[in-house]
Protein backbone atom coordinates (compact mmCIF):
# COMPACT_ATOMS: atom_id res chain seq x y z
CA UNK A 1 17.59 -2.66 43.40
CA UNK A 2 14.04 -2.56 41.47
CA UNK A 3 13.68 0.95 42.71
CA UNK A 4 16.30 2.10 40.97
CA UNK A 5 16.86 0.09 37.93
CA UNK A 6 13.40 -1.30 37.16
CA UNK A 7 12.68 -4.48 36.00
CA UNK A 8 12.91 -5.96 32.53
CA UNK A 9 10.07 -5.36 29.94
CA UNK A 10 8.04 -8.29 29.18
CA UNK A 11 9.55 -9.65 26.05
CA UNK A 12 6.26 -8.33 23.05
CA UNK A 13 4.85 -11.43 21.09
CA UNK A 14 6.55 -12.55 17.97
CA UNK A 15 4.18 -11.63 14.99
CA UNK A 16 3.42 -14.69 12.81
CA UNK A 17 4.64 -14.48 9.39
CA UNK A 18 2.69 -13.01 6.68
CA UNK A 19 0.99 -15.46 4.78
CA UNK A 20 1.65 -14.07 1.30
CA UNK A 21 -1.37 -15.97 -0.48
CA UNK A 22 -4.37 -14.49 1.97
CA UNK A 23 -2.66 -11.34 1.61
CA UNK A 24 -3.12 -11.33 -2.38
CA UNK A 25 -6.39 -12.94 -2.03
CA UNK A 26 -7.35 -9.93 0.31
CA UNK A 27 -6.00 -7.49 -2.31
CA UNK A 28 -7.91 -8.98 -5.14
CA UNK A 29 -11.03 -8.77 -3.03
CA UNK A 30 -10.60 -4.85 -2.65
CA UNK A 31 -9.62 -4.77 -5.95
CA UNK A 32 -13.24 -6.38 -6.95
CA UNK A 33 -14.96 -4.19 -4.53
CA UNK A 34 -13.43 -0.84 -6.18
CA UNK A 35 -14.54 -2.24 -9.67
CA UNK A 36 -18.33 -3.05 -8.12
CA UNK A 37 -18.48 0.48 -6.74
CA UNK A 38 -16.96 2.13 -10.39
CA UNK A 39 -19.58 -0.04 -12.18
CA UNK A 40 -22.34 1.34 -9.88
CA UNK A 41 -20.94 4.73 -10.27
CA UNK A 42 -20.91 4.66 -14.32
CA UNK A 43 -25.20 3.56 -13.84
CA UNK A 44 -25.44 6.63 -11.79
CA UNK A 45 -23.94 8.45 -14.55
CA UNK A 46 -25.73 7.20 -17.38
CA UNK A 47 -29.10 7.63 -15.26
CA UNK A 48 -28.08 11.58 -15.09
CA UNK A 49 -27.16 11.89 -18.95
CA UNK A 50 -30.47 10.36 -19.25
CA UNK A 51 -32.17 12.93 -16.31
CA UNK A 52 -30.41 15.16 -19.00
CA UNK A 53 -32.00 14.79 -21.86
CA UNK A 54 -35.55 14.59 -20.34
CA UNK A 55 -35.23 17.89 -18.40
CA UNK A 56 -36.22 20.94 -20.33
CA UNK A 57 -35.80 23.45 -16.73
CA UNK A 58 -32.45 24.89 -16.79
CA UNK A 59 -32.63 24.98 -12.94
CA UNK A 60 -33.22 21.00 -13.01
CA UNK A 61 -30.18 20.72 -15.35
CA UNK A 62 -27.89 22.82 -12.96
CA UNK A 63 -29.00 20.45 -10.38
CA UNK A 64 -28.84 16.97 -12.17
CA UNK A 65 -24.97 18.38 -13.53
CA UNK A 66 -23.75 19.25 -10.33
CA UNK A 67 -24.84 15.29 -9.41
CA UNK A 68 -23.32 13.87 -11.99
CA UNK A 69 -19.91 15.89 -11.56
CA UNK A 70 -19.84 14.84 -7.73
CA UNK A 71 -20.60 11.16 -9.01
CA UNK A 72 -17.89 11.96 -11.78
CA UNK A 73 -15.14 13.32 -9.01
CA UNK A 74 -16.15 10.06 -6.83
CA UNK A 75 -14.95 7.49 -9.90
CA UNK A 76 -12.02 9.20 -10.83
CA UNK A 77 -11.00 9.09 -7.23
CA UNK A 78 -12.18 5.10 -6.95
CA UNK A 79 -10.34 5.00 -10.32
CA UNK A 80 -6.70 6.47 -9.18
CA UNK A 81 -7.18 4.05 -5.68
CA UNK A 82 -7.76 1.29 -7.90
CA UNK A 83 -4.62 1.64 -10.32
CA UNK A 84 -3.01 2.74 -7.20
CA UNK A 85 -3.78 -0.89 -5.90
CA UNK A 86 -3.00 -2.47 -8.72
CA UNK A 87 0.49 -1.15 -8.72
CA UNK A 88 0.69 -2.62 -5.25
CA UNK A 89 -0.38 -5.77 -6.28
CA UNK A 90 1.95 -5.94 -9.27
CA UNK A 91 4.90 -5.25 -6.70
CA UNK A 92 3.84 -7.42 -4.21
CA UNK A 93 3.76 -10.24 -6.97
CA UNK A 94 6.98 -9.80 -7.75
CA UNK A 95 8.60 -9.66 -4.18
CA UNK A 96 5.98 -13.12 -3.55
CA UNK A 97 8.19 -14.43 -6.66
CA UNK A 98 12.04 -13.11 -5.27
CA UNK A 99 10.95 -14.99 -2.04
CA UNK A 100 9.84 -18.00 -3.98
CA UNK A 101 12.98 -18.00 -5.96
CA UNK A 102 15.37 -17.42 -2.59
CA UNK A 103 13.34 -20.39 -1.31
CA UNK A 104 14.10 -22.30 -3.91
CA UNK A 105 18.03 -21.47 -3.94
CA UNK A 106 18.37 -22.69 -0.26
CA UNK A 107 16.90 -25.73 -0.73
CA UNK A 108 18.98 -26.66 -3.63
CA UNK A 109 21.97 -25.26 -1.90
CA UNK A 110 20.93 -27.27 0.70
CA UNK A 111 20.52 -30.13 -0.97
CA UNK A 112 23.60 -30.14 -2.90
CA UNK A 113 25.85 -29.70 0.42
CA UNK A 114 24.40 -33.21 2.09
CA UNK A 115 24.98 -34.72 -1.31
């Protein structure tokens, strides 16, 4: 009968529950690491404007500007992830909350009933 049928899959693992607080923690940790990165981004900038305004070569300008718009494309981009994430964060806040608050309603409904 095994030949034709098969056998029955292995039942998978049960995931463990998100843990909603090392998820936000997580999050805010990106979050920090995206702000680190912009900060380090804006030095790089203000180290070409001053590269600038030293340079008298128009060759060495064409150079230093075509740095400092790659640098300038790389923060925007770190800029949009970062609202991007912060939207996500703001969302995920508020679902933390709806479970809190369902949470909440169960245990009361609970605890009314044995009363």
């Amino acid at each position: 009968m095994r030949r034709i049928f098969g056998t029955k899959k292995p039942e998978a693992p049960k995931k463990a529950p998100v843990d909603m607080d090392a998820h936000s923690q997580k999050m805010d940790g990106r979050m920090q690491a995206m702000d680190t990165q912009i900060a380090g981004l804006n030095r790089e900038l203000k180290g070409y404007q001053a590269q600038l305004k030293k340079t008298r070569n128009p060759a060495q300008q064409r150079s230093i500007k075509q740095r400092a718009m790659l640098a300038l494309k790389r923060k925007k981009q770190l800029e949009k992830q970062r609202d991007g994430l912060g939207q996500r964060m703001y969302n995920f806040e508020g679902m933390k909350g709806h479970i809190d608050m369902a949470k909440d309603t169960r245990e009361h409904g609970a605890s009314g009933a044995a009363a």
